[in-house]
PDB file of N, CA and C in Angstrom:
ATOM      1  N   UNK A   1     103.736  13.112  21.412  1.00  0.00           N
ATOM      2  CA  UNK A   1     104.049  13.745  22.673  1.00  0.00           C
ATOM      3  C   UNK A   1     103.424  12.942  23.808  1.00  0.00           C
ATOM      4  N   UNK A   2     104.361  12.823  24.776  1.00  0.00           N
ATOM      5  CA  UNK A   2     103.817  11.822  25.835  1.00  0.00           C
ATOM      6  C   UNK A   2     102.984  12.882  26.604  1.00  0.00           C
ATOM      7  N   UNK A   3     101.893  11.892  27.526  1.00  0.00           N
ATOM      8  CA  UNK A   3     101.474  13.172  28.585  1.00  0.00           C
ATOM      9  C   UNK A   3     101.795  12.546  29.757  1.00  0.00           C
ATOM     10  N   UNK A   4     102.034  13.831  30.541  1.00  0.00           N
ATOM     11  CA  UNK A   4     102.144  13.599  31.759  1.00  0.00           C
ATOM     12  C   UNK A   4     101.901  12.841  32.575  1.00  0.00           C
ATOM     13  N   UNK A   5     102.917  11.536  33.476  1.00  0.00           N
ATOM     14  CA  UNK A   5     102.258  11.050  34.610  1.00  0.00           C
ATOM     15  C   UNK A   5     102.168  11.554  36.157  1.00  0.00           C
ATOM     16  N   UNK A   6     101.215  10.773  37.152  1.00  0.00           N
ATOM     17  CA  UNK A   6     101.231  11.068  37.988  1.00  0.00           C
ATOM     18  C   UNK A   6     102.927  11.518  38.608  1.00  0.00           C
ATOM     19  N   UNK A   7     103.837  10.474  38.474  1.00  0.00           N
ATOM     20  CA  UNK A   7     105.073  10.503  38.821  1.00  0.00           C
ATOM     21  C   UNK A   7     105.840  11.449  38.444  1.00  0.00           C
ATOM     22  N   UNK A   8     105.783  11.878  37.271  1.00  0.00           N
ATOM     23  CA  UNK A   8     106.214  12.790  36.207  1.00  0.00           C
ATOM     24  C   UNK A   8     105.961  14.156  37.172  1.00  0.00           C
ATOM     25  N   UNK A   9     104.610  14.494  37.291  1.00  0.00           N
ATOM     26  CA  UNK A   9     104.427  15.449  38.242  1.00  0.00           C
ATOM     27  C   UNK A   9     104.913  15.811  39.993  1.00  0.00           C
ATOM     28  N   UNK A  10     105.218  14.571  40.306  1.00  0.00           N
ATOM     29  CA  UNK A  10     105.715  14.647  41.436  1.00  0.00           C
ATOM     30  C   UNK A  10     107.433  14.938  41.871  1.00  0.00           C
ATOM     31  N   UNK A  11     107.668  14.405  40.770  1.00  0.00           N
ATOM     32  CA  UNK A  11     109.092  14.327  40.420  1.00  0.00           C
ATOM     33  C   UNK A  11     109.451  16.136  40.200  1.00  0.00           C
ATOM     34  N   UNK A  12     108.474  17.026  39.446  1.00  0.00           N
ATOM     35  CA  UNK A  12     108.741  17.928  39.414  1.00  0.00           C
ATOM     36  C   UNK A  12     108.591  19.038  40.852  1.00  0.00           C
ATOM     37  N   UNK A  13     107.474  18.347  41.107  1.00  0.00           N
ATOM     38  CA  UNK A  13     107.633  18.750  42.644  1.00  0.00           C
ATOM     39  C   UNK A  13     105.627  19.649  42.186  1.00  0.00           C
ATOM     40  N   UNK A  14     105.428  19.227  41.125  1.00  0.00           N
ATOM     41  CA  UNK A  14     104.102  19.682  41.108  1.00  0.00           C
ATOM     42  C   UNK A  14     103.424  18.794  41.501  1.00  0.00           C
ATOM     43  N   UNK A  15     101.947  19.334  42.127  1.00  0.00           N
ATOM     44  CA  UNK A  15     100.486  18.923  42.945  1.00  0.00           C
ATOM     45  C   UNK A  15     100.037  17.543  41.699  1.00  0.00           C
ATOM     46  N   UNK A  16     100.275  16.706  41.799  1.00  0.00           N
ATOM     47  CA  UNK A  16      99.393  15.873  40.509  1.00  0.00           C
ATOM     48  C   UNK A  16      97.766  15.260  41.030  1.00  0.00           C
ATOM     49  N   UNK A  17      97.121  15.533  39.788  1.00  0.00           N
ATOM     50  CA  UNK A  17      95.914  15.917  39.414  1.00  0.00           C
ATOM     51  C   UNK A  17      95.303  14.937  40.131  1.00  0.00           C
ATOM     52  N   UNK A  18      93.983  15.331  40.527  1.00  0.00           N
ATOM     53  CA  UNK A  18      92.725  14.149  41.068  1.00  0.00           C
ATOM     54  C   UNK A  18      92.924  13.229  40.558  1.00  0.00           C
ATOM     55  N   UNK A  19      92.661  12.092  40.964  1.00  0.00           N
ATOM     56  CA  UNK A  19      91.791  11.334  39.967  1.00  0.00           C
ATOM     57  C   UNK A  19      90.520  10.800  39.960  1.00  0.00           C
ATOM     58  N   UNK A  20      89.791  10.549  38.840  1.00  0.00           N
ATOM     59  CA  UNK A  20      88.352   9.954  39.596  1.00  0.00           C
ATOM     60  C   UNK A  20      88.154   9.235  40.603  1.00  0.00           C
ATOM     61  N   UNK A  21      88.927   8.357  40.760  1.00  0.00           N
ATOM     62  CA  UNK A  21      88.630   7.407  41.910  1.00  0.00           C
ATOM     63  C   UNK A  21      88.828   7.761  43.140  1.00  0.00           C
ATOM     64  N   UNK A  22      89.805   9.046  43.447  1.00  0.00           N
ATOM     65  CA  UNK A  22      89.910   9.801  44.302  1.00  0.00           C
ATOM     66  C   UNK A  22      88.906  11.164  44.774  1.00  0.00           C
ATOM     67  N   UNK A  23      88.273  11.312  43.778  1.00  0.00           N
ATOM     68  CA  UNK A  23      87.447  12.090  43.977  1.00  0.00           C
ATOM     69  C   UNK A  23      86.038  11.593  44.517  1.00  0.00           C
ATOM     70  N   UNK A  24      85.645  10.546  43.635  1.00  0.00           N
ATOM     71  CA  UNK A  24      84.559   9.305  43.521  1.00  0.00           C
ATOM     72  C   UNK A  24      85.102   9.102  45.797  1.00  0.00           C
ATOM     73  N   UNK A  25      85.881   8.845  46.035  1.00  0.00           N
ATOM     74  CA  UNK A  25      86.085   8.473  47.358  1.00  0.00           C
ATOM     75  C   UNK A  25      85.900   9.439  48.503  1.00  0.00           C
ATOM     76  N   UNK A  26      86.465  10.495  48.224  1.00  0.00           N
ATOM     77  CA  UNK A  26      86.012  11.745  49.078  1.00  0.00           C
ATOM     78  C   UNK A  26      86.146  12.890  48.080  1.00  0.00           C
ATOM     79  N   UNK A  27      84.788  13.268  47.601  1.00  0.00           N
ATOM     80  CA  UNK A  27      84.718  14.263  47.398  1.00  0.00           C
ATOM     81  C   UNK A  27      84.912  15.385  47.607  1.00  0.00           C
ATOM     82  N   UNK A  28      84.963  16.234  48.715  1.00  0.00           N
ATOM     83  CA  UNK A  28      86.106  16.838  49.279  1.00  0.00           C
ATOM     84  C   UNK A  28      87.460  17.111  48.972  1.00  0.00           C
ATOM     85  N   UNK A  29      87.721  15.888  48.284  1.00  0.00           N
ATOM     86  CA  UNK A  29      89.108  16.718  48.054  1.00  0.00           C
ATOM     87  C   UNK A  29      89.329  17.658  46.761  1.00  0.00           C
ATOM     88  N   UNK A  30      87.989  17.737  45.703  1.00  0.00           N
ATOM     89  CA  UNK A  30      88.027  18.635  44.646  1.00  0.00           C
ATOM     90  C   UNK A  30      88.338  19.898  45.348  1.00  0.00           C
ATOM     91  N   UNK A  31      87.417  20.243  46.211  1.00  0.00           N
ATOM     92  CA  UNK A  31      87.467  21.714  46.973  1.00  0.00           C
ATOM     93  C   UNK A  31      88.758  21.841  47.588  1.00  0.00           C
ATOM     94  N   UNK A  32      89.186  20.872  48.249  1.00  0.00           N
ATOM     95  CA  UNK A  32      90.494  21.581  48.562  1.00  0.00           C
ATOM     96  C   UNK A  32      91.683  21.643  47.801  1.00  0.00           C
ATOM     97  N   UNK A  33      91.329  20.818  47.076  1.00  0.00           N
ATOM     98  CA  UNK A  33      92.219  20.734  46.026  1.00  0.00           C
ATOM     99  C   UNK A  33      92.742  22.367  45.288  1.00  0.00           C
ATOM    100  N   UNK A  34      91.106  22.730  44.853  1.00  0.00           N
ATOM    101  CA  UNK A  34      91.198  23.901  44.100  1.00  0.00           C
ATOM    102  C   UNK A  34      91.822  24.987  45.152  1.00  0.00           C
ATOM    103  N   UNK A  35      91.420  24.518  46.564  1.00  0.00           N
ATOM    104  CA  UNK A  35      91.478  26.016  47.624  1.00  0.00           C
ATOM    105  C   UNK A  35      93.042  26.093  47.542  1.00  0.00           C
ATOM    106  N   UNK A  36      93.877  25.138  47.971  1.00  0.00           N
ATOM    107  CA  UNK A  36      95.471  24.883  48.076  1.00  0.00           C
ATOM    108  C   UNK A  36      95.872  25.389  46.712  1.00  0.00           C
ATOM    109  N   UNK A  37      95.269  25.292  45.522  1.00  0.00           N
ATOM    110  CA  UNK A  37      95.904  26.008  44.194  1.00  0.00           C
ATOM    111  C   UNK A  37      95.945  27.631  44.669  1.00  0.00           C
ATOM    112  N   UNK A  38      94.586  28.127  45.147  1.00  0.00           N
ATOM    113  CA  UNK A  38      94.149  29.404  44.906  1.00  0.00           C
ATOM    114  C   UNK A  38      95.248  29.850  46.210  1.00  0.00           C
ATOM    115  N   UNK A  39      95.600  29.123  47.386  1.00  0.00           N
ATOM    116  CA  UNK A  39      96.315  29.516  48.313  1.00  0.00           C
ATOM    117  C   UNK A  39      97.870  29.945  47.789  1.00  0.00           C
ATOM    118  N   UNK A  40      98.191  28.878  46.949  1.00  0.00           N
ATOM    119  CA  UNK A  40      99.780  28.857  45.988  1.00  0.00           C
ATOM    120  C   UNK A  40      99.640  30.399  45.708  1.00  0.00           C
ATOM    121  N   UNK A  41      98.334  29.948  44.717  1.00  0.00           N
ATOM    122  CA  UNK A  41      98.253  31.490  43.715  1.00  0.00           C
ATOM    123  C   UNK A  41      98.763  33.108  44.684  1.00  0.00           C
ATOM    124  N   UNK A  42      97.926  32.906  45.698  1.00  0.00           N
ATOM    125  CA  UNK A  42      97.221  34.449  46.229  1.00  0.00           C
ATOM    126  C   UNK A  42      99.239  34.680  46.966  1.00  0.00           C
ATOM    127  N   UNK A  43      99.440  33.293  47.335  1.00  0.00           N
ATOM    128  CA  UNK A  43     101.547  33.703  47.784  1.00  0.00           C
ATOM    129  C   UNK A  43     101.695  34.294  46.815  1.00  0.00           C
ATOM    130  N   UNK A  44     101.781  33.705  45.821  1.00  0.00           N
ATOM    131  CA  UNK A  44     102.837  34.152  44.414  1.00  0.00           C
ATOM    132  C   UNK A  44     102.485  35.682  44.447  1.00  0.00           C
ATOM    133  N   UNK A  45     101.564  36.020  44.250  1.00  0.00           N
ATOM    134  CA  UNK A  45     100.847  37.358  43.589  1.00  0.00           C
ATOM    135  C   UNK A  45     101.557  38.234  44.647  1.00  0.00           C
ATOM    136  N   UNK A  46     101.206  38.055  46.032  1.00  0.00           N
ATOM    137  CA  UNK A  46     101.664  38.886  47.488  1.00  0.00           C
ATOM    138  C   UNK A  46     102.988  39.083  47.134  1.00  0.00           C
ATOM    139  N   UNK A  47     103.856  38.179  46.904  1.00  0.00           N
ATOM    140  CA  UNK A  47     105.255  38.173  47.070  1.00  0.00           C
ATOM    141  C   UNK A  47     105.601  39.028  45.877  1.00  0.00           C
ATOM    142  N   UNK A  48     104.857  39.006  44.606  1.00  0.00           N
ATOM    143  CA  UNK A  48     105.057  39.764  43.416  1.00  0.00           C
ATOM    144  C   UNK A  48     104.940  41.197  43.656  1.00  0.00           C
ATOM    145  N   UNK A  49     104.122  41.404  44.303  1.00  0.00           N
ATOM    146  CA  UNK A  49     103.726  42.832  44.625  1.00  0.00           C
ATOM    147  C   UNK A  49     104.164  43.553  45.815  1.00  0.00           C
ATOM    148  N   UNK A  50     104.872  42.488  46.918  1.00  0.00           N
ATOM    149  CA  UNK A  50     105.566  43.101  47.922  1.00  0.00           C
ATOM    150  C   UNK A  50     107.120  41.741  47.913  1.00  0.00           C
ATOM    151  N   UNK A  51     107.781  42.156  47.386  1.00  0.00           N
ATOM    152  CA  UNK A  51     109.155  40.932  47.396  1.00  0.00           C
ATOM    153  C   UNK A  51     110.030  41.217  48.649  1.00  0.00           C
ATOM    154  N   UNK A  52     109.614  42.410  49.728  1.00  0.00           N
ATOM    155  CA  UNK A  52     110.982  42.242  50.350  1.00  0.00           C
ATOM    156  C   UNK A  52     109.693  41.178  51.825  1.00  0.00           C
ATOM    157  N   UNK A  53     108.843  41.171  51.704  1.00  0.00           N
ATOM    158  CA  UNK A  53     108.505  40.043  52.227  1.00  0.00           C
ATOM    159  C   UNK A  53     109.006  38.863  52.459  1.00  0.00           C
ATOM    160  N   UNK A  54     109.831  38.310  51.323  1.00  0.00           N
ATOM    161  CA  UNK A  54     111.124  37.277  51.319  1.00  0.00           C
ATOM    162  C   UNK A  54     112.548  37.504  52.123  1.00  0.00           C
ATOM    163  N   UNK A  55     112.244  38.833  52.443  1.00  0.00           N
ATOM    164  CA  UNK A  55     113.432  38.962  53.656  1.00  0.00           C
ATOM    165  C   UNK A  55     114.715  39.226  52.947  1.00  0.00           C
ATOM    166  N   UNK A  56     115.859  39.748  53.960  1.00  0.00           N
ATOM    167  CA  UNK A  56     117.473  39.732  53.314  1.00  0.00           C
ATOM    168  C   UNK A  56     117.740  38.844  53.565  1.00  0.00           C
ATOM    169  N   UNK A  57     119.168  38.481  53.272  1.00  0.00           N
ATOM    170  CA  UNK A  57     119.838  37.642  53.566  1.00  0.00           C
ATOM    171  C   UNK A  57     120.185  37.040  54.195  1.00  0.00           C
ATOM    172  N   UNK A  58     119.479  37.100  55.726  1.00  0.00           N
ATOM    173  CA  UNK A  58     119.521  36.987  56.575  1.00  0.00           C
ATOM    174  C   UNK A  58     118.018  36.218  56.979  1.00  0.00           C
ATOM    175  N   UNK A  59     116.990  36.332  55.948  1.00  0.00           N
ATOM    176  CA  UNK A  59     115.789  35.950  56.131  1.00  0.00           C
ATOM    177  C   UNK A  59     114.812  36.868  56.947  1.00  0.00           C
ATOM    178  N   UNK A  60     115.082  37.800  57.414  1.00  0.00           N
ATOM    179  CA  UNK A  60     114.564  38.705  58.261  1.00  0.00           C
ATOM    180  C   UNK A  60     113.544  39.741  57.220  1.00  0.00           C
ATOM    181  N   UNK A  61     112.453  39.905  57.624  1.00  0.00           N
ATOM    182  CA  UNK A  61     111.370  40.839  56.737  1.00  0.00           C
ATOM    183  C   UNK A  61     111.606  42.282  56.988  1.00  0.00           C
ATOM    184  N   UNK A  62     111.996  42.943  56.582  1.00  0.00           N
ATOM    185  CA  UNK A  62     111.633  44.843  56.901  1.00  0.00           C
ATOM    186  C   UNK A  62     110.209  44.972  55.871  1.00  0.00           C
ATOM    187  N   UNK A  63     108.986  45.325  56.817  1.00  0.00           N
ATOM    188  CA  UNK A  63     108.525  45.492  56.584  1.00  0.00           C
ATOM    189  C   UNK A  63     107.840  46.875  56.515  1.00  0.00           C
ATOM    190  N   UNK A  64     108.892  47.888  57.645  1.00  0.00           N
ATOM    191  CA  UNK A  64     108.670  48.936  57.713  1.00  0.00           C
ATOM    192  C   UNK A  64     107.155  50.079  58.444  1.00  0.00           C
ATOM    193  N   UNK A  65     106.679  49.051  59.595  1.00  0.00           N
ATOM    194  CA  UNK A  65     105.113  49.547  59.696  1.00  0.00           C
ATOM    195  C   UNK A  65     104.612  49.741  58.321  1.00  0.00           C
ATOM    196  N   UNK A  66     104.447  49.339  57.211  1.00  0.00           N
ATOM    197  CA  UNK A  66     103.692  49.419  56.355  1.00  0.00           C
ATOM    198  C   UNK A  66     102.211  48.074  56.836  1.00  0.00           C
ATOM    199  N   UNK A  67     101.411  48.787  56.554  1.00  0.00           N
ATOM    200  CA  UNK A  67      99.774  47.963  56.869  1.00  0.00           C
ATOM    201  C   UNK A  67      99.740  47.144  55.955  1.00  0.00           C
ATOM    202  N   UNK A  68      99.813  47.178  54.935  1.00  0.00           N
ATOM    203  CA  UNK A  68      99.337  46.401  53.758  1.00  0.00           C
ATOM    204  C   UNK A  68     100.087  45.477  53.824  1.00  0.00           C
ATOM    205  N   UNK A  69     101.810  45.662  53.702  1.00  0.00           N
ATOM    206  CA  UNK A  69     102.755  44.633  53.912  1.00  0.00           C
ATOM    207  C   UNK A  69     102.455  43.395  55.059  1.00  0.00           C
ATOM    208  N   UNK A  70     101.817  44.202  55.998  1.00  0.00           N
ATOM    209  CA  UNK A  70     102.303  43.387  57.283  1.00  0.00           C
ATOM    210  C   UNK A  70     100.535  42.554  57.213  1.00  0.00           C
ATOM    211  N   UNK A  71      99.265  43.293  56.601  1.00  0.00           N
ATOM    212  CA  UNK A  71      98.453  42.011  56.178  1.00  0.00           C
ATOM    213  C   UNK A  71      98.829  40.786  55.031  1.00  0.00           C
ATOM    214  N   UNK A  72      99.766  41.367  54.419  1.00  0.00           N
ATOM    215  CA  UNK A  72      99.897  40.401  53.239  1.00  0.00           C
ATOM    216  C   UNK A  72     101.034  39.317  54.432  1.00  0.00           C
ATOM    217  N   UNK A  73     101.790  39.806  54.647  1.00  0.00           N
ATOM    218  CA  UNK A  73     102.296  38.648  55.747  1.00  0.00           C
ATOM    219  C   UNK A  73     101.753  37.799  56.049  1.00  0.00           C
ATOM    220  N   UNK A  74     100.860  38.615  57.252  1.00  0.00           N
ATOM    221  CA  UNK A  74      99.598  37.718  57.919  1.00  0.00           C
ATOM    222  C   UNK A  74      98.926  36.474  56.725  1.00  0.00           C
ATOM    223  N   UNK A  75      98.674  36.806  55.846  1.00  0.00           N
ATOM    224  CA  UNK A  75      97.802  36.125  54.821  1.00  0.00           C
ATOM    225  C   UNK A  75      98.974  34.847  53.943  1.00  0.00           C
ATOM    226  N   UNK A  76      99.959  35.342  53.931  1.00  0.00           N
ATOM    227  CA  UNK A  76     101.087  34.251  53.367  1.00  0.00           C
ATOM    228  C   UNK A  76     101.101  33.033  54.669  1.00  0.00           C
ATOM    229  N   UNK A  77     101.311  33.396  55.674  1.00  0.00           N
ATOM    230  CA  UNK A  77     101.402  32.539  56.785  1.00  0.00           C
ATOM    231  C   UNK A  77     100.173  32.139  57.127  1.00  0.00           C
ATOM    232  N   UNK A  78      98.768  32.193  56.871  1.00  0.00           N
ATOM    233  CA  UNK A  78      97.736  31.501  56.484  1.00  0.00           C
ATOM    234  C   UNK A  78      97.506  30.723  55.787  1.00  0.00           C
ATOM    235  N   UNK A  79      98.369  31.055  54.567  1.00  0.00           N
ATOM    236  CA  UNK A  79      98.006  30.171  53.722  1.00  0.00           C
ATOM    237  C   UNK A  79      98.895  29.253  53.753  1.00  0.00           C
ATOM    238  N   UNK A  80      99.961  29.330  54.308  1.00  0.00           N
ATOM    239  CA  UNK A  80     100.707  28.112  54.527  1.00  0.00           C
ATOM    240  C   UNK A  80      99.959  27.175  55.282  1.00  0.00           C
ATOM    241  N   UNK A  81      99.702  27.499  56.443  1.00  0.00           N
ATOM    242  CA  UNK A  81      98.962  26.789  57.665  1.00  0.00           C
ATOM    243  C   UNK A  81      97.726  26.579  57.053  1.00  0.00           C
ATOM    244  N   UNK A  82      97.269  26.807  56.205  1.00  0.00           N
ATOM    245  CA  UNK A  82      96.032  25.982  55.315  1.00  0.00           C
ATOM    246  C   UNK A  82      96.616  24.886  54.807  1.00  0.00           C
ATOM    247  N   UNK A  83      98.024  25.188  53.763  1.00  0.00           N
ATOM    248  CA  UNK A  83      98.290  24.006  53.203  1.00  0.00           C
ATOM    249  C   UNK A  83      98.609  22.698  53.879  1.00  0.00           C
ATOM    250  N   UNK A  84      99.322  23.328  54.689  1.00  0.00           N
ATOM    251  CA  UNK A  84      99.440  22.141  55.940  1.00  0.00           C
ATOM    252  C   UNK A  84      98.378  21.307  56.346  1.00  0.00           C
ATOM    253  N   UNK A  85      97.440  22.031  56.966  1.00  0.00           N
ATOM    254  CA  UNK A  85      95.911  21.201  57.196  1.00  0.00           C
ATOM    255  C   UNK A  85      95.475  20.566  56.347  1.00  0.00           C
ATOM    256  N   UNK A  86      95.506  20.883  54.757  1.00  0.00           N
ATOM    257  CA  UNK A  86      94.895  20.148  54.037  1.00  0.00           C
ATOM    258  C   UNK A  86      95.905  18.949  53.773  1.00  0.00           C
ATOM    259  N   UNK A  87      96.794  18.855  53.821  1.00  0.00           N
ATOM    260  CA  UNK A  87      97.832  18.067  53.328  1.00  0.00           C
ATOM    261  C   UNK A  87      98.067  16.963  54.759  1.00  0.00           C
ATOM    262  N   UNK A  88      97.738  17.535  55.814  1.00  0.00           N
ATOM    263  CA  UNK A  88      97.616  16.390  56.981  1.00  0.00           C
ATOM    264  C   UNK A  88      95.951  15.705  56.871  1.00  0.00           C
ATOM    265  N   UNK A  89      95.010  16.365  56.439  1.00  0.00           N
ATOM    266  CA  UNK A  89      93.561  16.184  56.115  1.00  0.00           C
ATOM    267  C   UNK A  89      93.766  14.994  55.240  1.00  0.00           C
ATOM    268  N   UNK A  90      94.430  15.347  54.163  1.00  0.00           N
ATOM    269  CA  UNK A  90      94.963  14.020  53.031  1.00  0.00           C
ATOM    270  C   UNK A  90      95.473  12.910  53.449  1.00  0.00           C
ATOM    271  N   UNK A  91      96.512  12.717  54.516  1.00  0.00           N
ATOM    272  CA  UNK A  91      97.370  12.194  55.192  1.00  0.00           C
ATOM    273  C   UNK A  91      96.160  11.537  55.811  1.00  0.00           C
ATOM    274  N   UNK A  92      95.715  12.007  56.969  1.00  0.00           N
ATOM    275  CA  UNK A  92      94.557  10.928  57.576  1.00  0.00           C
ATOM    276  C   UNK A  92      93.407  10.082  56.574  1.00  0.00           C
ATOM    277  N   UNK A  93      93.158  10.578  55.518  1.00  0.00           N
ATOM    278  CA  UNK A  93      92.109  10.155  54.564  1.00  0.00           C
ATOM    279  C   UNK A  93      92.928   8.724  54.055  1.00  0.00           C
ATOM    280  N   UNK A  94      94.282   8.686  53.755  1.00  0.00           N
ATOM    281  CA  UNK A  94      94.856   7.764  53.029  1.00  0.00           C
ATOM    282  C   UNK A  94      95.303   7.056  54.186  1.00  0.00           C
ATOM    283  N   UNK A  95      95.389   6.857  55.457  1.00  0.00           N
ATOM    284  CA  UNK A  95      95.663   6.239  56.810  1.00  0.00           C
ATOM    285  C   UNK A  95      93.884   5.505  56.767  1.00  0.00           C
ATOM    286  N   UNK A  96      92.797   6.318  56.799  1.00  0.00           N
ATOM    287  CA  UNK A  96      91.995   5.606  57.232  1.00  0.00           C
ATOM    288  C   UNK A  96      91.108   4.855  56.500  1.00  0.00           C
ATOM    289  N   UNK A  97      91.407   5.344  55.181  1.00  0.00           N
ATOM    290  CA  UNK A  97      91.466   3.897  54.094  1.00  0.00           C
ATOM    291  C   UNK A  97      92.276   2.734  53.993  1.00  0.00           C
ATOM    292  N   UNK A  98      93.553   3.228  54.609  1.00  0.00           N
ATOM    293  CA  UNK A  98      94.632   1.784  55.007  1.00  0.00           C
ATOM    294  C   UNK A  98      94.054   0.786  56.046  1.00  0.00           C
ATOM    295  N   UNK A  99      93.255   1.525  56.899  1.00  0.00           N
ATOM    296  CA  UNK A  99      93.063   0.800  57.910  1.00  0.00           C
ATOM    297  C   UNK A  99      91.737  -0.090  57.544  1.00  0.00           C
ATOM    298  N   UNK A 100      90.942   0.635  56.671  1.00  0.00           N
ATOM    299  CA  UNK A 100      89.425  -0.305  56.270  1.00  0.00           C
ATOM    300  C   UNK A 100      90.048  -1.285  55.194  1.00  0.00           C
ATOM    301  N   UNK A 101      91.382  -1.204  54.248  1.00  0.00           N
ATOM    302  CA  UNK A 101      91.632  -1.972  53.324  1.00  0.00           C
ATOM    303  C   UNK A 101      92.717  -3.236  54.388  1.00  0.00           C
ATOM    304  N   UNK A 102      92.513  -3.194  55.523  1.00  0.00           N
ATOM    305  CA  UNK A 102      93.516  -3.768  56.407  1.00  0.00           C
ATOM    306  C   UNK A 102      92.421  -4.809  57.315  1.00  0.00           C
ATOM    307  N   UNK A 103      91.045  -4.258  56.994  1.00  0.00           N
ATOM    308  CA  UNK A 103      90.213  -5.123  57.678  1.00  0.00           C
ATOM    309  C   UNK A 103      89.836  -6.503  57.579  1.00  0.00           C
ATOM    310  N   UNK A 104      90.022  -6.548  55.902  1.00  0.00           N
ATOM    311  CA  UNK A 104      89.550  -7.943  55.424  1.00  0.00           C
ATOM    312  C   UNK A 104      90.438  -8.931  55.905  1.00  0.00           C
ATOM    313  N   UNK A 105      89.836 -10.204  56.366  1.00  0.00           N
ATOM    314  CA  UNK A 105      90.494 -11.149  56.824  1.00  0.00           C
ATOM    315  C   UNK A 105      91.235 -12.092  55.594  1.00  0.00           C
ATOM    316  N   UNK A 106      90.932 -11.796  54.847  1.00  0.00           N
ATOM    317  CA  UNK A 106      91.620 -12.590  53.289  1.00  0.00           C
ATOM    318  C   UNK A 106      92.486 -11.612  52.206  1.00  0.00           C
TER     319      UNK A 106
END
């Protein structure tokens, strides 16, 4: 059985794994790493337990003044806007290693 590559995972459209040398470089990114899983997670679960959150057909939420609904909202659209940050956080990390691997004159 083959295992998984990085590509393999991307291709599926899944997060592929640290790697040491990435970690070894900014440490930091273990933690967010794990936080952006736990962010995935805490959607899935919300949406499991409240689905018309996903809206009709139209995309539109009835949420009905329900409280709970309308924090779990709030908290889905957090956690998006987390993923985002971390994923532009990543984005600058791999820019400003381009730029120190861009320094050498040889």
């Amino acid at each position: 059985m083959k295992r998984p590559t990085r590509t393999d995972a991307r291709r599926r459209g899944a997060a592929a794994p640290l790697t040491l040398v990435e970690i070894l470089n900014a440490p930091e990114l273990a933690a967010l790493d794990v936080l952006t899983h736990a962010a995935h997670i805490a959607t899935v679960a919300l949406i499991a337990q409240h689905p018309h959150l996903l809206g009709d057909e139209y995309g539109r939420q009835c949420l009905d003044g329900d409280p709970v609904a309308q924090r779990a909202a709030g908290l889905i659209e957090h956690a998006f806007a987390l993923s985002g940050a971390v994923r532009r956080y990543r984005s600058a990390l791999a820019n400003a290693a381009t730029l120190r691997d861009d320094d050498f004159p040889f």
